[in-house]
N, C-alpha and C. Protein backbone atom coordinates (compact mmCIF):
# COMPACT_ATOMS: atom_id res chain seq x y z
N UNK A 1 0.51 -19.78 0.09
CA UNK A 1 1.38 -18.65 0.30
C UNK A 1 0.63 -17.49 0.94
N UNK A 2 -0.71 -17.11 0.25
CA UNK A 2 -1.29 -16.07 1.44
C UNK A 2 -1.55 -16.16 2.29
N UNK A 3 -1.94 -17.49 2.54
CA UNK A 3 -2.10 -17.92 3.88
C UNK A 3 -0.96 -17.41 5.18
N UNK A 4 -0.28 -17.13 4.85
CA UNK A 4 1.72 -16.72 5.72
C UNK A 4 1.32 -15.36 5.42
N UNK A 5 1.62 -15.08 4.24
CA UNK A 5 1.84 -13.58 4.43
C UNK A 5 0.30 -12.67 4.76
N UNK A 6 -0.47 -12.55 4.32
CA UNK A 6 -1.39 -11.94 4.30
C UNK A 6 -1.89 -11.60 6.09
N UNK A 7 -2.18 -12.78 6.67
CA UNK A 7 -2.65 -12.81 8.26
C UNK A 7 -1.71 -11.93 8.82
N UNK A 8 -0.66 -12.29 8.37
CA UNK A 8 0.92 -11.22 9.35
C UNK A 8 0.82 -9.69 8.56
N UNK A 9 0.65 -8.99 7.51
CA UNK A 9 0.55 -8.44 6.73
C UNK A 9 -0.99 -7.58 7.64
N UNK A 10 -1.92 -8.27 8.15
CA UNK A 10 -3.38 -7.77 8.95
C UNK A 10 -2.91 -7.20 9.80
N UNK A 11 -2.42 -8.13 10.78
CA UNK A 11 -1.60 -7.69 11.84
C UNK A 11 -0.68 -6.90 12.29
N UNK A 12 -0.03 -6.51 11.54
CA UNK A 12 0.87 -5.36 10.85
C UNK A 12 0.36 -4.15 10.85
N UNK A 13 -0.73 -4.00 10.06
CA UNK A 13 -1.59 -3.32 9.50
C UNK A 13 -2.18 -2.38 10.73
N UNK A 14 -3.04 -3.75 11.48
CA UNK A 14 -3.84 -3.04 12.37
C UNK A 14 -2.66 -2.04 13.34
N UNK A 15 -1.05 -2.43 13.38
CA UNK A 15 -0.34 -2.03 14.45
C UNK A 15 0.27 -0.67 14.27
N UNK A 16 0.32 -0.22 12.48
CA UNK A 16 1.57 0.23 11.92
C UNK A 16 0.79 1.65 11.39
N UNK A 17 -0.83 1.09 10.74
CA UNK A 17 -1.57 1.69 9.75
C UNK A 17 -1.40 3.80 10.14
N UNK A 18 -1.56 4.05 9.23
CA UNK A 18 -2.04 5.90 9.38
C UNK A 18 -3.31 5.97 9.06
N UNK A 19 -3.68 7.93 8.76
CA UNK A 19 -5.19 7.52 8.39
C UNK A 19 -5.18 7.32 6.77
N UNK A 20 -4.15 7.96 6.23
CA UNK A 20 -4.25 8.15 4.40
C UNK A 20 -4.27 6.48 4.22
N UNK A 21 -3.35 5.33 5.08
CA UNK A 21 -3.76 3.69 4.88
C UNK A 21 -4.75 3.38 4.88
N UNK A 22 -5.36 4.13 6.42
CA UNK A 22 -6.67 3.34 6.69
C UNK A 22 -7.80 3.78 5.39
N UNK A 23 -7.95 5.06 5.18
CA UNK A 23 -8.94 5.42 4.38
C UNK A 23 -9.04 4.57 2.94
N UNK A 24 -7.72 4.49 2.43
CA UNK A 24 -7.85 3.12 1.44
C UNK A 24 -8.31 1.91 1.94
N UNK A 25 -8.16 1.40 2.91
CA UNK A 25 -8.88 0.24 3.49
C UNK A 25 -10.48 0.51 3.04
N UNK A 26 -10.85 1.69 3.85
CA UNK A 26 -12.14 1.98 3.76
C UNK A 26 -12.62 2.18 2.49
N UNK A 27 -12.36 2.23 1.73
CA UNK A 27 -12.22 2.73 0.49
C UNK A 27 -12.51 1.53 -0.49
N UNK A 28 -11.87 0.83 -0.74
CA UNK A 28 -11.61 -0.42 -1.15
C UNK A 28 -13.30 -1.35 -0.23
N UNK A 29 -13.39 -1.09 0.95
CA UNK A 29 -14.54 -2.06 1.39
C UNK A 29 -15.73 -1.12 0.79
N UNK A 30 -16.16 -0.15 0.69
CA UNK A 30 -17.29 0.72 0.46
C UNK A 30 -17.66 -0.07 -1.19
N UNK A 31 -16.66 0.45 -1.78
CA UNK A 31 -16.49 -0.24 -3.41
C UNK A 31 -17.52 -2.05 -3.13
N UNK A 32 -16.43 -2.87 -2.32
CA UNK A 32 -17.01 -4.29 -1.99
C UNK A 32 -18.36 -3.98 -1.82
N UNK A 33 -18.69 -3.35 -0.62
CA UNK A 33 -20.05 -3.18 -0.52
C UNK A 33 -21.12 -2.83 -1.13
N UNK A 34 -20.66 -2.04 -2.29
CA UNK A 34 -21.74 -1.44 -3.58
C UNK A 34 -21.72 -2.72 -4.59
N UNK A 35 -20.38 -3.18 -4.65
CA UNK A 35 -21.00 -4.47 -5.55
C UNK A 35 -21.59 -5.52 -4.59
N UNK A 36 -21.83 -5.92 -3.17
CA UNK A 36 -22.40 -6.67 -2.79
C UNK A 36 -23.71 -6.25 -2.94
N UNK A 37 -23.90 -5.48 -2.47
CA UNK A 37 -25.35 -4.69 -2.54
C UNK A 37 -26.51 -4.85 -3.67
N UNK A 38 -25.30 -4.83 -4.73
CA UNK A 38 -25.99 -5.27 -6.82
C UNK A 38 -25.29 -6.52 -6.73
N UNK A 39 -25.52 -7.69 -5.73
CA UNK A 39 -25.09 -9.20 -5.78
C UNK A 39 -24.53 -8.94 -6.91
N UNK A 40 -23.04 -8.61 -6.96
CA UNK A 40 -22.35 -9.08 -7.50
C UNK A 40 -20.51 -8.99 -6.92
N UNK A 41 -19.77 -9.55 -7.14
CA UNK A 41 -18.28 -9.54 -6.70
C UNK A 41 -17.35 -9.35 -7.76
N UNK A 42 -17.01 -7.70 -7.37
CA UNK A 42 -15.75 -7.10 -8.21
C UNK A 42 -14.55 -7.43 -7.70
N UNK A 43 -13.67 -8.45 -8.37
CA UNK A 43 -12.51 -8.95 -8.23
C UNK A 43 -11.55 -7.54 -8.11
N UNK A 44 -11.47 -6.54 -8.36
CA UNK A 44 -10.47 -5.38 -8.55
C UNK A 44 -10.73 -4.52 -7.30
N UNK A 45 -12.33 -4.69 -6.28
CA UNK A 45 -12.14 -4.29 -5.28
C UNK A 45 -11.88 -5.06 -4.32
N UNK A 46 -12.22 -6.19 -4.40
CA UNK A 46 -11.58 -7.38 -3.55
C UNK A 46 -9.88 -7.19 -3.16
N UNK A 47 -9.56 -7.39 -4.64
CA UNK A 47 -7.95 -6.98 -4.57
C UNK A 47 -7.09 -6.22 -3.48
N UNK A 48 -7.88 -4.89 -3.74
CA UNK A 48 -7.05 -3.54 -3.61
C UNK A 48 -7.81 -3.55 -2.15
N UNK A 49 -8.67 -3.96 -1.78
CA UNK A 49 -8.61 -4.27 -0.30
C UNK A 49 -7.66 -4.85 0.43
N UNK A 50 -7.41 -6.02 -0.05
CA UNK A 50 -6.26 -6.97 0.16
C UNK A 50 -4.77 -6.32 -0.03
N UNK A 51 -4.71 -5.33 -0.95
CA UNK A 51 -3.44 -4.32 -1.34
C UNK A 51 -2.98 -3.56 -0.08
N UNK A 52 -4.50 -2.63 0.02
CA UNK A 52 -4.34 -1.81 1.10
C UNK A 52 -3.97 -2.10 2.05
N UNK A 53 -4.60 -3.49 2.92
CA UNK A 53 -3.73 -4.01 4.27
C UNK A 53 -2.42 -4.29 3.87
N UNK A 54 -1.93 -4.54 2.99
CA UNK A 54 -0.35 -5.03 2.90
C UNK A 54 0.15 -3.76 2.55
N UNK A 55 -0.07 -2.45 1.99
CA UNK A 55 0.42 -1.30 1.98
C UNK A 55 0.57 -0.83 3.69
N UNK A 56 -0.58 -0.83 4.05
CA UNK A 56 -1.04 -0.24 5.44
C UNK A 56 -0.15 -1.12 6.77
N UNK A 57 0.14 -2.08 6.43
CA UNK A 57 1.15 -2.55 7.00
C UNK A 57 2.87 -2.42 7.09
N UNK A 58 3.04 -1.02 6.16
CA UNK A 58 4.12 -0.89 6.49
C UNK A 58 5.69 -1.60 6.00
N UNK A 59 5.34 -2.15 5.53
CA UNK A 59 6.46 -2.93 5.02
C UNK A 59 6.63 -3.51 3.64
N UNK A 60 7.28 -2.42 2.65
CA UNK A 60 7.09 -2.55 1.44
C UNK A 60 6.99 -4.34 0.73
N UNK A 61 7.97 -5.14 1.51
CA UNK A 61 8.06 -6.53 0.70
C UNK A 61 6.15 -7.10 0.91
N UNK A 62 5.14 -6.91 2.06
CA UNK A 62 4.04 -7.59 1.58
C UNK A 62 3.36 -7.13 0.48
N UNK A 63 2.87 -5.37 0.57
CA UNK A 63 2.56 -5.19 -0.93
C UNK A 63 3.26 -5.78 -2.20
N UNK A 64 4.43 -6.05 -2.39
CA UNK A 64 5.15 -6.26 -3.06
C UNK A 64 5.32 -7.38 -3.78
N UNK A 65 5.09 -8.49 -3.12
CA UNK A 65 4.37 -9.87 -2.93
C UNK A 65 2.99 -9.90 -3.45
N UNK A 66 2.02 -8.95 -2.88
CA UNK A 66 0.60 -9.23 -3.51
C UNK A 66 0.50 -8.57 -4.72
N UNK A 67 1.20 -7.67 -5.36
CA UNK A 67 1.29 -6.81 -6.88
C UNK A 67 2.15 -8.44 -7.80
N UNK A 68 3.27 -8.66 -6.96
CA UNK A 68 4.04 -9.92 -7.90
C UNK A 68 2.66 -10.79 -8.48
N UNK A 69 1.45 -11.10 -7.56
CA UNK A 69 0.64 -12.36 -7.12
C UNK A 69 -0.42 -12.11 -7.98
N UNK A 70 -0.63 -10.54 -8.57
CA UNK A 70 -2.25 -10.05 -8.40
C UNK A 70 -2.63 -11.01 -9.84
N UNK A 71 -2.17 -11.17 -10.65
CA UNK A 71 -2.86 -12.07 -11.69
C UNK A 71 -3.16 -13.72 -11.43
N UNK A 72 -2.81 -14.05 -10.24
CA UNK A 72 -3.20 -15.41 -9.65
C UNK A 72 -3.70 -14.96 -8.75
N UNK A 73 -3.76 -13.98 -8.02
CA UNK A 73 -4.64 -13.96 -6.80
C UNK A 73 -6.38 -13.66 -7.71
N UNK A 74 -6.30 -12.78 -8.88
CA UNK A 74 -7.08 -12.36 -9.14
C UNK A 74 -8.04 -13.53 -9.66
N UNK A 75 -7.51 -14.82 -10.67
CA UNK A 75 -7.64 -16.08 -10.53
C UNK A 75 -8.60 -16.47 -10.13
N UNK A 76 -8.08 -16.96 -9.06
CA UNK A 76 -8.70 -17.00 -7.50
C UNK A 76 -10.09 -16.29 -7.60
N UNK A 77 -9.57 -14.90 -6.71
CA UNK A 77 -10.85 -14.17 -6.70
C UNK A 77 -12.15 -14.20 -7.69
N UNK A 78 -11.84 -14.41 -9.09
CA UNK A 78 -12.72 -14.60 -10.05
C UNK A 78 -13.43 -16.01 -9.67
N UNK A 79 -12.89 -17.01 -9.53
CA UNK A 79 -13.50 -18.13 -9.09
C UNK A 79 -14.57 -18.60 -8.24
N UNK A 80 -13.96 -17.85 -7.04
CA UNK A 80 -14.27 -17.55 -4.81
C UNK A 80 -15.42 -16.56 -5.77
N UNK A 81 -15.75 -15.47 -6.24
CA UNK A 81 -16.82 -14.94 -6.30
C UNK A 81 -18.07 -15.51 -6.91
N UNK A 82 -17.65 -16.09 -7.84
CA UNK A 82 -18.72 -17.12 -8.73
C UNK A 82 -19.30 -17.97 -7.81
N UNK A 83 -18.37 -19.01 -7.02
CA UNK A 83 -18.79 -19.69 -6.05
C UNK A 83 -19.69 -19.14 -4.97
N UNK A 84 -19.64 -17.96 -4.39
CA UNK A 84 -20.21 -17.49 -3.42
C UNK A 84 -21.52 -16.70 -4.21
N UNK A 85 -21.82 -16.52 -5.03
CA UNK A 85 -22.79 -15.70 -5.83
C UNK A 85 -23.53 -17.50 -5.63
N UNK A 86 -23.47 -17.91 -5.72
CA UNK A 86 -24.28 -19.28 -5.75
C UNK A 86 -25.10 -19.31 -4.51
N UNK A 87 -24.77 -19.14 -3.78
CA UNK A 87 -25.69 -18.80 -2.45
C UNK A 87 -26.23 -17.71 -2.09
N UNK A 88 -27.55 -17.47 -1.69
CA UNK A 88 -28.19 -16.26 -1.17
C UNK A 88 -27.44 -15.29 -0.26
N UNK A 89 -26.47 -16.27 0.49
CA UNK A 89 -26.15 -14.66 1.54
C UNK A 89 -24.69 -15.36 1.12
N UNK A 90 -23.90 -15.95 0.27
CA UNK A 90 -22.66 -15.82 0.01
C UNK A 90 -21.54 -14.33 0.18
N UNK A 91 -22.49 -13.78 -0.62
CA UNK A 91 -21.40 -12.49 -1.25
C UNK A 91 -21.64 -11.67 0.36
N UNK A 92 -22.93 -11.59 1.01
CA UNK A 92 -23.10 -10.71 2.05
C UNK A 92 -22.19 -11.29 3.19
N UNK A 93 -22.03 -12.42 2.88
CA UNK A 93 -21.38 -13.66 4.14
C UNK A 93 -19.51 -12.94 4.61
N UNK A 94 -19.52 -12.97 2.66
CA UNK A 94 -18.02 -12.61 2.56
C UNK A 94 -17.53 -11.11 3.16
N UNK A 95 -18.31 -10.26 2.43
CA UNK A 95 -18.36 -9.25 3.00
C UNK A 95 -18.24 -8.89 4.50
N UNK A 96 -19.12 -9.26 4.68
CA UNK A 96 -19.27 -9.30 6.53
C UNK A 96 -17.77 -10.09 6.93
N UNK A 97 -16.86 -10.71 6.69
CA UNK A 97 -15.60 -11.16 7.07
C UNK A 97 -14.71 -9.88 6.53
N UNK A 98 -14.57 -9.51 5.55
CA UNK A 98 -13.86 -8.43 5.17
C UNK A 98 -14.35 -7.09 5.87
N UNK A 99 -15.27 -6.76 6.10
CA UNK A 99 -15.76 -5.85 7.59
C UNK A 99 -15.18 -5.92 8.68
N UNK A 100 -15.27 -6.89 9.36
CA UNK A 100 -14.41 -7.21 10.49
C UNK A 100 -13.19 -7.81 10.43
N UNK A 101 -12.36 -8.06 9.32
CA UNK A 101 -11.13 -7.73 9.41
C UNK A 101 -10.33 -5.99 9.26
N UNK A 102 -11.09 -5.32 8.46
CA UNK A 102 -11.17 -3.59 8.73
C UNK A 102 -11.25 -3.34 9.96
N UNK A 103 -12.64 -3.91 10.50
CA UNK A 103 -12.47 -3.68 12.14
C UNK A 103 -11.36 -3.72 12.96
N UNK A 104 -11.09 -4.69 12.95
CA UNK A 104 -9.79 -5.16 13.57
C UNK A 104 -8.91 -4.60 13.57
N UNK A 105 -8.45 -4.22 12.33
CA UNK A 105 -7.21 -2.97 11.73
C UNK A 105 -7.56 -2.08 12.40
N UNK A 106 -9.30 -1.26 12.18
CA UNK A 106 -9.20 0.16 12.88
C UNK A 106 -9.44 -0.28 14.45
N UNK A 107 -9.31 -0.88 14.98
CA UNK A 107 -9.46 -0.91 16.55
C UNK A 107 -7.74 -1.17 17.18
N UNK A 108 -6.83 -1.63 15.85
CA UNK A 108 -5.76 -1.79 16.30
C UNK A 108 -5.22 -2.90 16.77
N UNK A 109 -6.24 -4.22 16.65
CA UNK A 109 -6.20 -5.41 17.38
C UNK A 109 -5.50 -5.96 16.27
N UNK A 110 -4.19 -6.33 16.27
CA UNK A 110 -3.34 -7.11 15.72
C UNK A 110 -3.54 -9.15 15.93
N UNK A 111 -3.88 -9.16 16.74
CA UNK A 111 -4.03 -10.71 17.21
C UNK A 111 -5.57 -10.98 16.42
N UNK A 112 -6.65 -9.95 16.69
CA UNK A 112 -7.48 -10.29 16.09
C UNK A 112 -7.87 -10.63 14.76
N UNK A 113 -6.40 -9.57 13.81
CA UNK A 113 -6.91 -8.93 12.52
C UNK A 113 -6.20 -10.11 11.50
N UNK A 114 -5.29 -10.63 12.27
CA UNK A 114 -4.73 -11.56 12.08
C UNK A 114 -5.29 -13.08 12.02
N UNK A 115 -6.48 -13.74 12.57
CA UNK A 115 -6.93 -14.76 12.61
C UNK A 115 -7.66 -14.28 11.68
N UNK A 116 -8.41 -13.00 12.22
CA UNK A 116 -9.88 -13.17 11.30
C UNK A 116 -9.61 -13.23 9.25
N UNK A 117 -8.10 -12.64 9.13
CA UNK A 117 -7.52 -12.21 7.73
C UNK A 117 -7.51 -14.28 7.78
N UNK A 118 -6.50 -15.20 8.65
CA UNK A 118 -6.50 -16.47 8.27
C UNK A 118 -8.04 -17.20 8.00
N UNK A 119 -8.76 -16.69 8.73
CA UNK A 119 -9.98 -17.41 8.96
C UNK A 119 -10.84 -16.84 7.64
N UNK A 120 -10.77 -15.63 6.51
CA UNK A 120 -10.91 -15.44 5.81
C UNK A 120 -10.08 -16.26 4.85
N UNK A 121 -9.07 -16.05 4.42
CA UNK A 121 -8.74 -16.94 3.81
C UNK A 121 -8.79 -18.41 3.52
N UNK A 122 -8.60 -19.03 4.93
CA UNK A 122 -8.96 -20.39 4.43
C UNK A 122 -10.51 -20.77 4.14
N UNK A 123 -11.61 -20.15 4.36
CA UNK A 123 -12.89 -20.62 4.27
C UNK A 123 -12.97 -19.93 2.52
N UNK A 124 -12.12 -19.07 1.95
CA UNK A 124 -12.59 -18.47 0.47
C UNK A 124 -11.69 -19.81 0.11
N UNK A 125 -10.58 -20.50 0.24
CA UNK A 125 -9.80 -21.55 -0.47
C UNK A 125 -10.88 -22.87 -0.20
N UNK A 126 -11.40 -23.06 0.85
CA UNK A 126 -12.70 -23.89 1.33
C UNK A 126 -13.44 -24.19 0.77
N UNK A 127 -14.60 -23.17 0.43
CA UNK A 127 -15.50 -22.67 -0.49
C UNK A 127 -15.30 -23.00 -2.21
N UNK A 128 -14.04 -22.27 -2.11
CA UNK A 128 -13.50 -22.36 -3.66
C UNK A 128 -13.58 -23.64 -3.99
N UNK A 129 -12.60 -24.74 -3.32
CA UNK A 129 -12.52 -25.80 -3.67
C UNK A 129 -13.64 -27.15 -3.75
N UNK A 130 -14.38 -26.37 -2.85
CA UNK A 130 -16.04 -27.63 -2.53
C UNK A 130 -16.59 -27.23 -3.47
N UNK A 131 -16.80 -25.75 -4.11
CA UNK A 131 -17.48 -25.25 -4.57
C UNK A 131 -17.79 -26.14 -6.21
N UNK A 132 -16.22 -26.52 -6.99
CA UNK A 132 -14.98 -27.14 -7.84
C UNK A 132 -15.53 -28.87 -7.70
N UNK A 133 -15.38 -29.38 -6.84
CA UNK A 133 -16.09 -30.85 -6.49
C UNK A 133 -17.47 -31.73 -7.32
């Protein structure tokens, strides 16, 4: 299911966003980045990153969708972080994808913000699941 909404929800984002959106974007990654920094992955800034593009996109039903989701997305996220803490540059790996999907948003590139949000996603469901094996 995030897989659909979320990429369109980027894309959106990058097209629709203001600055009071964007600055939660930013906001939400700075947070990521202080826990990457102390190798570790805070599921609640992960989240509200993920919030913010679907706020910042303008269209109340995606936030709306990821608040319905956040106790399975969070799930998830608890999992995808454990897994990636297993590797030396995991958490920095991840990070650096959630960077340049921000990018994307603030440059306005909808086509871009949009793969790179799919191409995030499926490699954390990827990961997750090899990780599980």
């Amino acid at each position: 299911f995030r897989l659909t909404i979320e990429p369109e929800a980027a894309a959106w984002a990058a097209r629709r966003h203001d600055a009071e959106r964007l600055q939660t974007i930013e906001t939400a990654l700075e947070e990521m980045h202080a826990a990457t920094l102390d190798h570790e992955h805070r599921e609640d800034a992960d989240f509200n990153f993920h919030l913010s593009i679907a706020e910042a996109a303008n269209n109340h039903y995606y936030a709306s969708s990821m608040q319905a989701l956040k106790e399975h997305i969070g799930v998830g996220m608890k999992f995808h972080g454990a897994s990636v803490k297993r590797e030396t540059a995991g958490l920095t790996r991840v990070f650096a994808e959630h960077e340049a999907i921000a990018d994307a948003i603030v440059a306005r590139d909808g086509t871009k913000a949009r793969q790179l949000m799919l191409d995030h996603l499926t490699g954390s469901r990827d990961r997750l699941f090899q990780a599980t094996r």
